[in-house]
N, C-alpha and C. Protein backbone atom coordinates (compact mmCIF):
# COMPACT_ATOMS: atom_id res chain seq x y z
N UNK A 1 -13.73 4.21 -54.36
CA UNK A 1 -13.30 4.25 -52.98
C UNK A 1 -12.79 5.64 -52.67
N UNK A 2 -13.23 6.35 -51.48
CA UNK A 2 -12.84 7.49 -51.35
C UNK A 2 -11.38 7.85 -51.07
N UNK A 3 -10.87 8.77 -51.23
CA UNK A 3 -9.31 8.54 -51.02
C UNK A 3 -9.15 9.72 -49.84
N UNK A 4 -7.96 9.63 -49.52
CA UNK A 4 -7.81 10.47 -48.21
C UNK A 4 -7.51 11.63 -48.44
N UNK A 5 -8.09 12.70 -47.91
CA UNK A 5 -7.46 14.26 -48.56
C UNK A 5 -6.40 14.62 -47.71
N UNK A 6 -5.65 13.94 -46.80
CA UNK A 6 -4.83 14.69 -46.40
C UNK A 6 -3.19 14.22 -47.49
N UNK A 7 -3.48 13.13 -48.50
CA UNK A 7 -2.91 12.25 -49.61
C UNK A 7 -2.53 12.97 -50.82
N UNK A 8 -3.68 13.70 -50.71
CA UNK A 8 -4.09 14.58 -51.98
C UNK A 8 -2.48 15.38 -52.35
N UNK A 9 -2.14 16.08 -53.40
CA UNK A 9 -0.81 16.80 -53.29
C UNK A 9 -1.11 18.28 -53.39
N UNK A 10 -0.70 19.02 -52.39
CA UNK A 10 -0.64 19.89 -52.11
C UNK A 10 -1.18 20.23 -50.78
N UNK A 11 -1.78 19.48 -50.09
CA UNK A 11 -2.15 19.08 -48.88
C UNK A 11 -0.85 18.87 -47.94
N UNK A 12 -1.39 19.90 -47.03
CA UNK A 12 -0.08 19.85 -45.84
C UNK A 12 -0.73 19.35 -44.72
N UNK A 13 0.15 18.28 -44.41
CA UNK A 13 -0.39 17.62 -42.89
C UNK A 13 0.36 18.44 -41.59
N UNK A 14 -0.51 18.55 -40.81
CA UNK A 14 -0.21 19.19 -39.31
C UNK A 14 0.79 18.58 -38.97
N UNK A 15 1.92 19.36 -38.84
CA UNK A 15 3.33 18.22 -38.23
C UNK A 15 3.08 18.14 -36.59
N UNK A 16 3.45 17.14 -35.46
CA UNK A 16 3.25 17.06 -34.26
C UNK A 16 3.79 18.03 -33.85
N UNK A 17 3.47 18.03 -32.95
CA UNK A 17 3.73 19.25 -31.73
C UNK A 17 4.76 18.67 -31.04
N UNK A 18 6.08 19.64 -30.94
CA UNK A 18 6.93 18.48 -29.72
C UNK A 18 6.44 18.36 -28.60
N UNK A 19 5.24 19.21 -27.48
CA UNK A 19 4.51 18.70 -26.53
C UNK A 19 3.92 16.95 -26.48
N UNK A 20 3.31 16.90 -27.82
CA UNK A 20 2.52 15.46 -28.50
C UNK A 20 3.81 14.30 -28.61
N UNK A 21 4.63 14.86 -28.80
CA UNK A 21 6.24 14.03 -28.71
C UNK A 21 6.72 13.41 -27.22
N UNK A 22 6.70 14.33 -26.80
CA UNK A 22 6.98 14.72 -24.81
C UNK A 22 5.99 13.78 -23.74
N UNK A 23 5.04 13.95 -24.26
CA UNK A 23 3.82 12.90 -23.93
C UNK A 23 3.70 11.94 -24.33
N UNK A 24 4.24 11.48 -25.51
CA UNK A 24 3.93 9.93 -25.76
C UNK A 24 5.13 9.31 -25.46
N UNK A 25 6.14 10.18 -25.05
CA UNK A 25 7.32 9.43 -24.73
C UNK A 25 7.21 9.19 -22.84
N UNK A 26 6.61 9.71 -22.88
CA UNK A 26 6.56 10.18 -21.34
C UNK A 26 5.37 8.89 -20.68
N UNK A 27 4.42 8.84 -21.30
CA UNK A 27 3.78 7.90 -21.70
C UNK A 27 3.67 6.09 -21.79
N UNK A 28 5.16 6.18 -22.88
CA UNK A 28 5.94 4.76 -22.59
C UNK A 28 6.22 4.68 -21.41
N UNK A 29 7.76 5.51 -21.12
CA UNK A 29 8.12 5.54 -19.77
C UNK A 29 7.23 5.28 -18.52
N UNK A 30 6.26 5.91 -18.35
CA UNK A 30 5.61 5.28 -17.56
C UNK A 30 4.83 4.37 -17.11
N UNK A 31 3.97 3.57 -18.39
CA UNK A 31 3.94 2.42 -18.54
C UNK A 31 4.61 1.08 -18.24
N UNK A 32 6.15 1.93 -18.43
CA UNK A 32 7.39 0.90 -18.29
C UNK A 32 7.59 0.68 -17.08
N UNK A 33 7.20 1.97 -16.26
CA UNK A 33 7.65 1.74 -15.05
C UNK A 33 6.84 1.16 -14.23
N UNK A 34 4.93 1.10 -14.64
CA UNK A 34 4.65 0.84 -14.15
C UNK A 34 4.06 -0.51 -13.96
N UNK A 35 4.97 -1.11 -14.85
CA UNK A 35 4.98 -2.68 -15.05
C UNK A 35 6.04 -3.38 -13.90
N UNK A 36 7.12 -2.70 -14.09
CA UNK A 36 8.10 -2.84 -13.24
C UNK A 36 7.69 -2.67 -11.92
N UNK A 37 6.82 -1.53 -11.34
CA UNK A 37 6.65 -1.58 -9.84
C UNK A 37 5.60 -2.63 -9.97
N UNK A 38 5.41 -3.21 -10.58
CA UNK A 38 4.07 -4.44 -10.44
C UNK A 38 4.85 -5.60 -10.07
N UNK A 39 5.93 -5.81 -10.72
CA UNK A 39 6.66 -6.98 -10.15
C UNK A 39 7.46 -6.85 -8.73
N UNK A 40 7.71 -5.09 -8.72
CA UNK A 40 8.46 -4.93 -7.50
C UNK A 40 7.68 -5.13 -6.34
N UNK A 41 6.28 -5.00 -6.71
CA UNK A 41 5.39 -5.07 -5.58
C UNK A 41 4.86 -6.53 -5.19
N UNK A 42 5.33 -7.60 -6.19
CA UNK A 42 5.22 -9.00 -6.12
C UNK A 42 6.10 -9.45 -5.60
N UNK A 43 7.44 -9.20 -5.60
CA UNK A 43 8.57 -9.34 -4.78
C UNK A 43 8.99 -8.56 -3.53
N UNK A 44 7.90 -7.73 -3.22
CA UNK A 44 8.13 -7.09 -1.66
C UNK A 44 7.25 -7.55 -0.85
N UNK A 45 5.95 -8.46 -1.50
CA UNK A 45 5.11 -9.27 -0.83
C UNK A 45 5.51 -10.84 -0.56
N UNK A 46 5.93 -11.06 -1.84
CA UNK A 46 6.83 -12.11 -1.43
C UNK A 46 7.92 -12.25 -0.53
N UNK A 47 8.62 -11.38 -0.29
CA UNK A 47 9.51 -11.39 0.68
C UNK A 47 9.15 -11.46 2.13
N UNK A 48 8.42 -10.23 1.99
CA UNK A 48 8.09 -10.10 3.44
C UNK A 48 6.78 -11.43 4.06
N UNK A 49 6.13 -11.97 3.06
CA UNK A 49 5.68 -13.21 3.59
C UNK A 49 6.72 -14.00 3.56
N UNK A 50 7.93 -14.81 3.41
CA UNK A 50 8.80 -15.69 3.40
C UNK A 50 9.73 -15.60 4.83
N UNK A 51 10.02 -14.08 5.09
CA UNK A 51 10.33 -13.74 6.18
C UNK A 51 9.71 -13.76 7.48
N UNK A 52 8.21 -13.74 6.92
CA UNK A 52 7.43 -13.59 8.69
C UNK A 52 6.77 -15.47 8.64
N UNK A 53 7.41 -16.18 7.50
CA UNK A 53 7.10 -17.66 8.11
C UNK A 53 8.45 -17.92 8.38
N UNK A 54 9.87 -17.60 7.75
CA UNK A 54 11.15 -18.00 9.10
C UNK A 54 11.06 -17.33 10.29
N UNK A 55 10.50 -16.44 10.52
CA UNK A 55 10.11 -16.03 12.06
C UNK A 55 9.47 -16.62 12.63
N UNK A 56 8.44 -16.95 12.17
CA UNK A 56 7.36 -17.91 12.87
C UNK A 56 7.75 -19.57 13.13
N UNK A 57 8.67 -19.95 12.14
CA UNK A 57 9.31 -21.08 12.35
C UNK A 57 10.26 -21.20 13.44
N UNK A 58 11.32 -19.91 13.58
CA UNK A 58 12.31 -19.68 14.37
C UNK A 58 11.43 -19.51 15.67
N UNK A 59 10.65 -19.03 16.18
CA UNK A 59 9.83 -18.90 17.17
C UNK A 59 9.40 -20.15 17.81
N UNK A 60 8.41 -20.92 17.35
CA UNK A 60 7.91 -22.05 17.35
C UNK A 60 8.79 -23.12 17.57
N UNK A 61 10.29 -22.84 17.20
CA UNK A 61 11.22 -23.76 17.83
C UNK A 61 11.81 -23.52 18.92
N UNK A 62 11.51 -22.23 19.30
CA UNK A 62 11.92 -22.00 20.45
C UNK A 62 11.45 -21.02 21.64
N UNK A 63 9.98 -21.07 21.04
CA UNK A 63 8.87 -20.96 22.21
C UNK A 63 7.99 -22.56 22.20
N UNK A 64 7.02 -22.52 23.26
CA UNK A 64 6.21 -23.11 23.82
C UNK A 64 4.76 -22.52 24.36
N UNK A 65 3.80 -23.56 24.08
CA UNK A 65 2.56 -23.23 25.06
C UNK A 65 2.45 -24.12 25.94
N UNK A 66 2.06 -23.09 27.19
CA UNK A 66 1.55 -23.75 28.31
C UNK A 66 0.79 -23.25 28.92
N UNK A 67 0.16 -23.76 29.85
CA UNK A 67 -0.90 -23.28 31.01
C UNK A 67 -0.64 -22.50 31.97
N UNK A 68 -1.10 -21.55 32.38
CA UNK A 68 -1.19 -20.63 33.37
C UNK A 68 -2.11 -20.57 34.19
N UNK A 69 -2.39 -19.78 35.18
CA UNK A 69 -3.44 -20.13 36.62
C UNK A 69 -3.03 -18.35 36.40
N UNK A 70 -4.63 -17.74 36.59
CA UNK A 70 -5.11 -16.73 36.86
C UNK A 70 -4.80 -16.03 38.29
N UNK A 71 -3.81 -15.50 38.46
CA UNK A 71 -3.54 -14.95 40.40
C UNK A 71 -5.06 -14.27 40.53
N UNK A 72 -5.52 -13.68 39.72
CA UNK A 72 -6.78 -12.62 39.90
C UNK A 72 -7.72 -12.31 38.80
N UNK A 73 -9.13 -11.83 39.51
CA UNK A 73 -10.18 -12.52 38.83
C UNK A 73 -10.02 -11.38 37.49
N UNK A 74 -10.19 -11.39 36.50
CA UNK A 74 -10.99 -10.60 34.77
C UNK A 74 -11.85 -10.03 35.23
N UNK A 75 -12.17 -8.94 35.50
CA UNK A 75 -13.69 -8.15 35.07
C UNK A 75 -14.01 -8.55 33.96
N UNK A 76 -15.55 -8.21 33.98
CA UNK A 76 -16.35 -8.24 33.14
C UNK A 76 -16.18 -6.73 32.67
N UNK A 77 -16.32 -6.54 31.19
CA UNK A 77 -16.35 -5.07 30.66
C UNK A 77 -16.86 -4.36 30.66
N UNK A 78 -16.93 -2.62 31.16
CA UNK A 78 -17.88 -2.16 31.25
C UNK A 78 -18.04 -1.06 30.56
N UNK A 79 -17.07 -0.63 29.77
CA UNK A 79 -16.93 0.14 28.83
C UNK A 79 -17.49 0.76 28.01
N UNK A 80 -18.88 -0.14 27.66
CA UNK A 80 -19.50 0.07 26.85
C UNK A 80 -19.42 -0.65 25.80
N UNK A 81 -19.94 -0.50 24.58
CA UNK A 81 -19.73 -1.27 23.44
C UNK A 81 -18.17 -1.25 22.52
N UNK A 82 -17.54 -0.16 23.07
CA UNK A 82 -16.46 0.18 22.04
C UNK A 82 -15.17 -0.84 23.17
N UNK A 83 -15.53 -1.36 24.52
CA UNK A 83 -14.58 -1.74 25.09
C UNK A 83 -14.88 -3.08 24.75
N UNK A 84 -15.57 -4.02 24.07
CA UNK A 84 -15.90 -5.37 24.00
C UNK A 84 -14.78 -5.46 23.07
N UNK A 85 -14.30 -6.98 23.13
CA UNK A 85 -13.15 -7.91 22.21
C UNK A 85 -11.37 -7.01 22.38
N UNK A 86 -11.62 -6.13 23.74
CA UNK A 86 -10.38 -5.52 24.13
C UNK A 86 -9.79 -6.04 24.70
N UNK A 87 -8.36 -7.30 24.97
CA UNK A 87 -7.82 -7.76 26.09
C UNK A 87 -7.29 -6.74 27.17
N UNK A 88 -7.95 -7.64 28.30
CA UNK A 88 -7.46 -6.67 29.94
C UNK A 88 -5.91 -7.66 30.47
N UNK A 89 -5.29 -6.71 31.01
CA UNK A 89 -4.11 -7.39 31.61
C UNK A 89 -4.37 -8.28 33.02
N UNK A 90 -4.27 -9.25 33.16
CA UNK A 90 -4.17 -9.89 34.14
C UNK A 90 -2.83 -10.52 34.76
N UNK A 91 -2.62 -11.08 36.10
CA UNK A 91 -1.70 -11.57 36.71
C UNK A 91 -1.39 -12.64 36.64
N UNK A 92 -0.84 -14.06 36.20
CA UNK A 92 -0.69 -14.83 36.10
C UNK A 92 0.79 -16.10 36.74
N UNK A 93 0.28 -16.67 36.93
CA UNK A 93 1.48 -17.53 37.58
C UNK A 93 1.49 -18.89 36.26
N UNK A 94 2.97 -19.49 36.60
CA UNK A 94 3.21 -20.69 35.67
C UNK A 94 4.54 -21.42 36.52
N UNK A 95 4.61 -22.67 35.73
CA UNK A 95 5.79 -23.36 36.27
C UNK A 95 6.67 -23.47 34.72
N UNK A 96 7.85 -22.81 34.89
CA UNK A 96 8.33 -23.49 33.26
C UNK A 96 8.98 -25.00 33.50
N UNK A 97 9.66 -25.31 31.91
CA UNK A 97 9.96 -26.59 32.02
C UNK A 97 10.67 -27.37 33.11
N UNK A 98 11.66 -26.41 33.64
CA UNK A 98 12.88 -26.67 34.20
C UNK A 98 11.86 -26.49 35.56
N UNK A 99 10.86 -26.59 36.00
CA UNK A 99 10.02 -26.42 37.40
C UNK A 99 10.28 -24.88 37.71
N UNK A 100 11.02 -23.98 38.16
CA UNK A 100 10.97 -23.22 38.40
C UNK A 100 9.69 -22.32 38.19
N UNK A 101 9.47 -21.88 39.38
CA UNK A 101 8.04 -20.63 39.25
C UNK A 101 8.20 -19.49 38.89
N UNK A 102 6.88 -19.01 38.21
CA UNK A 102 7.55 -17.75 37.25
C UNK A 102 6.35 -16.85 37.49
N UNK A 103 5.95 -15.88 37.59
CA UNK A 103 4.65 -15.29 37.70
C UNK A 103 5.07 -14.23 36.47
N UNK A 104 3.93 -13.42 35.87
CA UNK A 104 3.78 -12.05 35.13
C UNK A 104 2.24 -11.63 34.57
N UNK A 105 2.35 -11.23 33.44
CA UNK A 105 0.89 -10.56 33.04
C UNK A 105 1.13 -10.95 31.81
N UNK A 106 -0.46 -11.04 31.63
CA UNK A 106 -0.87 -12.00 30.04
C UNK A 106 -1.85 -10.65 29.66
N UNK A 107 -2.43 -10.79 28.66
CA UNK A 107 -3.91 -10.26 27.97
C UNK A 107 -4.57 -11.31 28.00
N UNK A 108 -5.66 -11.06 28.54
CA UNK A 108 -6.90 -12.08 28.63
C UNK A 108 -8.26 -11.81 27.84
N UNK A 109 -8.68 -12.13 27.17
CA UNK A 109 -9.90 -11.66 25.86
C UNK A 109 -11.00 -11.11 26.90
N UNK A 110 -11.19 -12.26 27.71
CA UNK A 110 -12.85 -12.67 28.10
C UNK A 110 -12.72 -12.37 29.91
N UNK A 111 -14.16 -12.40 30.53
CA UNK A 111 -13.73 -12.15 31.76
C UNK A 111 -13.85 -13.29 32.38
N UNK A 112 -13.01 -13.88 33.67
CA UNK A 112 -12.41 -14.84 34.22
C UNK A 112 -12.29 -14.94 35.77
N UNK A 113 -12.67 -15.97 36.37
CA UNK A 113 -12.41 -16.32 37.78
C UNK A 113 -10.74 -16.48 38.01
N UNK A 114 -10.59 -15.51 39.31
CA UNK A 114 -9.09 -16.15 39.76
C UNK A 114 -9.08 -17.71 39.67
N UNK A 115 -7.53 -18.55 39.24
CA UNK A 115 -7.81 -19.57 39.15
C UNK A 115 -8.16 -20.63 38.16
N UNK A 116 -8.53 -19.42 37.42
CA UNK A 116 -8.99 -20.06 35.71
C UNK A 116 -7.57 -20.43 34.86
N UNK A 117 -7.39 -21.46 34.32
CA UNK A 117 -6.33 -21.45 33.50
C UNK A 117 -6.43 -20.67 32.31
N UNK A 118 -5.20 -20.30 31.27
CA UNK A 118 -5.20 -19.29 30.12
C UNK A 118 -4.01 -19.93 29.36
N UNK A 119 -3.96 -20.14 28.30
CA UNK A 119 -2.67 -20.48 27.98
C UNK A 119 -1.64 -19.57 27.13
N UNK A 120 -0.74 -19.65 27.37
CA UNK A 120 0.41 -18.55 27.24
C UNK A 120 1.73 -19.61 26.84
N UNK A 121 2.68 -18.31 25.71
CA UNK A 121 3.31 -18.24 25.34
C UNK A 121 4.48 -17.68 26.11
N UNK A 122 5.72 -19.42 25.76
CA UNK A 122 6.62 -18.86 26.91
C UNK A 122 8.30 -19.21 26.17
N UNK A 123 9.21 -18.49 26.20
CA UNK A 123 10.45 -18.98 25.54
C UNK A 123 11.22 -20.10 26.41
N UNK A 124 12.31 -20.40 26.10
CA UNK A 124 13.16 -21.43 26.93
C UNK A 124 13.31 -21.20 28.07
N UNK A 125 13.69 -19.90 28.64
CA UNK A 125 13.99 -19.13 29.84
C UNK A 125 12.78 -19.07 30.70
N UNK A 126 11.30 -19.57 30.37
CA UNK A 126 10.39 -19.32 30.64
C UNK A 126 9.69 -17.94 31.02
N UNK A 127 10.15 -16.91 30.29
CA UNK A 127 9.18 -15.71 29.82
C UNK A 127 8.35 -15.76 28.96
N UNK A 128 7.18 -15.10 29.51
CA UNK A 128 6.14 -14.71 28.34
C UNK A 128 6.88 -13.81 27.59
N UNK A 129 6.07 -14.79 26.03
CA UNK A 129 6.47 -13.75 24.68
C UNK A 129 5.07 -14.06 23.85
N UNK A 130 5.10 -13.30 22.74
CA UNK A 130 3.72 -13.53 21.93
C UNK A 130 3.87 -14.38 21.29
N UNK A 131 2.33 -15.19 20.80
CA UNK A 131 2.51 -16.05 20.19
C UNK A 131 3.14 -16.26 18.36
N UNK A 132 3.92 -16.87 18.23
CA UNK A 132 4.01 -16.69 16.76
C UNK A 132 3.19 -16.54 15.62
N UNK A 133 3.55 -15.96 14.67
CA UNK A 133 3.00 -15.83 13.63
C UNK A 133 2.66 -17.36 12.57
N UNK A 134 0.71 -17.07 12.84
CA UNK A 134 0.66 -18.13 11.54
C UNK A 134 0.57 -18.10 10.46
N UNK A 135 0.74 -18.72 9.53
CA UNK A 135 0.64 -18.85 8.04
C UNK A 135 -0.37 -17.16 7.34
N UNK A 136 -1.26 -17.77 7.91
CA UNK A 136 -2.64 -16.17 7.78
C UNK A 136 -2.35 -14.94 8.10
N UNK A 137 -1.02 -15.11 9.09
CA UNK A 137 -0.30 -13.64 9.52
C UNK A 137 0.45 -13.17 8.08
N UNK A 138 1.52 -14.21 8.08
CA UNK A 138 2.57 -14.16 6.88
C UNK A 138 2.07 -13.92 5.70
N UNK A 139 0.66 -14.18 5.00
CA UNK A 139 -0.15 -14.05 3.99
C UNK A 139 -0.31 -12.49 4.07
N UNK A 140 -1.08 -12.45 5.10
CA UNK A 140 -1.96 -11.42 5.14
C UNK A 140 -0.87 -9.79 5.12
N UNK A 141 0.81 -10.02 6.03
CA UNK A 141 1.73 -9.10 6.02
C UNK A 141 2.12 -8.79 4.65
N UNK A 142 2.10 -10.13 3.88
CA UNK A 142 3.01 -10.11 2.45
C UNK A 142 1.78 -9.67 1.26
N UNK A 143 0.57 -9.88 1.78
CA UNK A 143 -0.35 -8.76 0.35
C UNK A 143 -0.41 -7.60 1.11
N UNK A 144 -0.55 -6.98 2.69
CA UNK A 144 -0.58 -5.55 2.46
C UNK A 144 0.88 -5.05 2.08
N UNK A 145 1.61 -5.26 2.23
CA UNK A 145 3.49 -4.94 1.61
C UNK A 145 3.33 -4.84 -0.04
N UNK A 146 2.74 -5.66 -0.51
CA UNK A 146 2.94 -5.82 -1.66
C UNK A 146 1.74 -5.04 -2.43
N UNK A 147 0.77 -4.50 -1.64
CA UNK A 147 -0.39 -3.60 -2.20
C UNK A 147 -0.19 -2.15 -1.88
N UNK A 148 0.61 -1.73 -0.64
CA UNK A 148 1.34 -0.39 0.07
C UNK A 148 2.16 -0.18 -1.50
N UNK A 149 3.13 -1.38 -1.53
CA UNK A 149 4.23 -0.72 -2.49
C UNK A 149 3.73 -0.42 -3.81
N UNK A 150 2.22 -0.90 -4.45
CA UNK A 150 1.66 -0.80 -5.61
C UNK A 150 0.55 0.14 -5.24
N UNK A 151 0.51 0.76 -4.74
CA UNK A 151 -0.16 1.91 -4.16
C UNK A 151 0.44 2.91 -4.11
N UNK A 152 1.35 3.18 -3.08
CA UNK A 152 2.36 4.57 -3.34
C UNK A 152 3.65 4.30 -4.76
N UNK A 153 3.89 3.74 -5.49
CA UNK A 153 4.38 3.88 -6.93
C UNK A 153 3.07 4.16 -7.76
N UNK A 154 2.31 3.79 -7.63
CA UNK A 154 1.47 4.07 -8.63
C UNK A 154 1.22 5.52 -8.20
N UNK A 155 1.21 5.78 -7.44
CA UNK A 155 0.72 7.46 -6.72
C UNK A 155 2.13 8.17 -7.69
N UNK A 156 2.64 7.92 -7.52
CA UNK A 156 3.86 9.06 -7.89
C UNK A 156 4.20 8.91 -9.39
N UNK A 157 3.68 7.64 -9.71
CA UNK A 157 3.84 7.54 -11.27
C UNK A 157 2.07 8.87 -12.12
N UNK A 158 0.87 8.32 -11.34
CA UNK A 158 -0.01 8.95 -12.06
C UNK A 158 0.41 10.80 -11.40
N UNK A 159 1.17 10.66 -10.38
CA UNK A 159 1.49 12.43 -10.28
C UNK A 159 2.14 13.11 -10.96
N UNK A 160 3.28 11.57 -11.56
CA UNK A 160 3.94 12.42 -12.64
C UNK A 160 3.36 12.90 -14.10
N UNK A 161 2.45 12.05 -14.32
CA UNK A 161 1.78 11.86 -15.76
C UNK A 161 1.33 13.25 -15.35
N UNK A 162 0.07 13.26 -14.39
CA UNK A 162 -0.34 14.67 -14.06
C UNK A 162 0.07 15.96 -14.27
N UNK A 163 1.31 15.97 -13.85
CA UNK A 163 2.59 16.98 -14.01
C UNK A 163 2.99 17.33 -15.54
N UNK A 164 3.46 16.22 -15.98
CA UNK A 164 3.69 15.93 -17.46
C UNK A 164 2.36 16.86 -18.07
N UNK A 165 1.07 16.73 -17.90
CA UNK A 165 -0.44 16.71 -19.05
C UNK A 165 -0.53 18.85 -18.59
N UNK A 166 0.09 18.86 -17.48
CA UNK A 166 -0.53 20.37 -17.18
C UNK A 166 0.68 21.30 -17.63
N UNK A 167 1.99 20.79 -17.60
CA UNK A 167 3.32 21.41 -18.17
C UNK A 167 2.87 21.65 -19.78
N UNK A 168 2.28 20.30 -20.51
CA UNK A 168 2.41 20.82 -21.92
C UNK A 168 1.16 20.85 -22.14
N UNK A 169 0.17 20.70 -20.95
CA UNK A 169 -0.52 22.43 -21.51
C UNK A 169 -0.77 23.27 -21.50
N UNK A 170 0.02 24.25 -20.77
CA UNK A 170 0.90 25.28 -20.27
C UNK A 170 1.29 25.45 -21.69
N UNK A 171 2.50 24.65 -21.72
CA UNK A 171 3.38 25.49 -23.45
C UNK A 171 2.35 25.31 -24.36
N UNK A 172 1.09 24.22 -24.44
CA UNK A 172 0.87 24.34 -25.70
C UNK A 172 -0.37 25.95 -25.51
N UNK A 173 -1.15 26.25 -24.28
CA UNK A 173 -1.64 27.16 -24.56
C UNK A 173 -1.05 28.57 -24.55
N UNK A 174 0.47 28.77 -24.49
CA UNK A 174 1.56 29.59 -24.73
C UNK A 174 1.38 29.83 -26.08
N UNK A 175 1.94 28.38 -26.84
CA UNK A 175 1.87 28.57 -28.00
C UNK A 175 0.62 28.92 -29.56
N UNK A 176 -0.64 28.67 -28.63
CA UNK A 176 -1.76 29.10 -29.68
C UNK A 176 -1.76 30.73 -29.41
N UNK A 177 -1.48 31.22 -28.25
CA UNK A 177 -1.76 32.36 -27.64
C UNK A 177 -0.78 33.24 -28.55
N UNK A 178 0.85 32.51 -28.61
CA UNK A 178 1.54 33.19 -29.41
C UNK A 178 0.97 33.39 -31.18
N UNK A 179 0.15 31.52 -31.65
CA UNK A 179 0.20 31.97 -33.03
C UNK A 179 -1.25 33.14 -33.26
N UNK A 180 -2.19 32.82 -32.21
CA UNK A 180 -3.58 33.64 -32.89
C UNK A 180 -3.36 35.03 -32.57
N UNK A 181 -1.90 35.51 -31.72
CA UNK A 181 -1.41 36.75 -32.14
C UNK A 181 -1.10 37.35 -33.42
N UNK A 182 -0.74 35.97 -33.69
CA UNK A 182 -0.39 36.64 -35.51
C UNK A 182 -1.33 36.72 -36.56
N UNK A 183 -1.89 35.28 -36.32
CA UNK A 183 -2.76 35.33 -36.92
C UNK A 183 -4.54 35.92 -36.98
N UNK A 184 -4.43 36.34 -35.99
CA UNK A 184 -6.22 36.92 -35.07
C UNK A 184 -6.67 38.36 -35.73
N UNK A 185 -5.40 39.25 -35.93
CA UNK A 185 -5.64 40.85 -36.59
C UNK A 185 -6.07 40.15 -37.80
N UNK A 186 -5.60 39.11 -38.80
CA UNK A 186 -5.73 39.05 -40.42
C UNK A 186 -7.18 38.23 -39.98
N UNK A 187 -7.53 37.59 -39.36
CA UNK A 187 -9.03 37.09 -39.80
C UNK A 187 -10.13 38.19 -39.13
N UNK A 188 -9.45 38.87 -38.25
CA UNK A 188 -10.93 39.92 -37.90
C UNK A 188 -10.81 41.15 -38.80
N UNK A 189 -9.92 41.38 -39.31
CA UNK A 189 -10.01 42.17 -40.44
C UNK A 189 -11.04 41.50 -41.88
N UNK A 190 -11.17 40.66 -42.03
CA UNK A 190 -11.75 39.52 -42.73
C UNK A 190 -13.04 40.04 -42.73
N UNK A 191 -13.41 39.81 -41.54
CA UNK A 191 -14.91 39.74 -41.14
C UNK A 191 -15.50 41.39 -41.12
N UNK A 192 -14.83 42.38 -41.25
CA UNK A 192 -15.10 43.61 -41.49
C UNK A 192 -15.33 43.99 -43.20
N UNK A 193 -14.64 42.97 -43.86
CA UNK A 193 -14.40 43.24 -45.84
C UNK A 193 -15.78 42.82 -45.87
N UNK A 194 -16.42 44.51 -46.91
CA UNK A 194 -17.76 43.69 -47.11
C UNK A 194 -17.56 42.89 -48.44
N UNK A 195 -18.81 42.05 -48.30
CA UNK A 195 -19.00 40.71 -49.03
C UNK A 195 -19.03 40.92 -50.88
């Protein structure tokens, strides 16, 4: 079985470089951390979905939908293609609960005859407000939160590694530069000894 020559005695092994030290420690560390922003980024998605369904709950208890009557007619769009699926403001009248008449302006998707009903979102006081947030909102807020925050940590973690890989090798090409100073005159002198 072959044996290892660096085993052999009198054989000197290359001791590490403290750069090779600096980096693998540097290395852990960031690994570490970047386990940690993985959960931080599971718990900032989590949050912020838990939060935009008590909003949506808190809302929903204390808004309402109802019907509205169009004061005036929707155009049709003419914008061109980039103005299609744009809501236009329209005028709208309503009665809230308490009877009282209330008029204001909605967004309307599509175009519409004065007269057309629309239904709208209205609080106790009977003002329009937007409609609450559903479930698909709260989902959809709590993975981009939680993909933003695992996105920019990970940015600043691989900038640091970056930082870290060009610093030591910086010193380490300092340091060959310093040894093949010493050593560079004795081997090209070498190559001049005839044979």
């Amino acid at each position: 079985m072959p044996r290892d020559r660096s085993s052999r005695p009198g054989t000197v092994r290359p001791r590490p470089r403290v750069t090779d030290r600096v980096e693998d420690i540097v290395a852990w560390l960031l690994m570490s951390a970047w386990l940690v922003l993985l959960v931080g980024a599971w718990m900032s998605g989590y949050s912020m979905h838990a939060r935009m369904r008590e909003q949506a709950e808190v809302a929903r208890a204390s808004q309402s939908q109802i019907s509205a009557v169009l004061v005036e007619a929707v155009p049709t769009r003419t914008g061109g293609p980039a103005s299609v699926g744009l809501p236009v403001a329209a005028a709208v009248r309503w009665t809230s609960m308490d009877g009282s008449p209330h008029t204001g302006r909605v967004h309307v998707m599509s175009a519409a005859a004065a007269g057309s009903v629309v239904s709208v979102w209205v609080n106790r006081d009977g003002t329009i407000t937007g409609s609450p947030s559903s479930a698909s909102d709260a989902w959809v807020a709590g993975v981009l939160v939680g993909f933003n925050v695992l996105l920019l940590g990970s940015a600043v973690l691989v900038g640091t590694w970056i930082g870290v890989r060009r610093t030591t090798a910086s010193v380490n090409a300092d340091q060959w530069e310093r040894e093949w100073a010493e050593v560079g005159p004795t081997w090209s002198r070498r190559g001049r000894e005839p044979i």
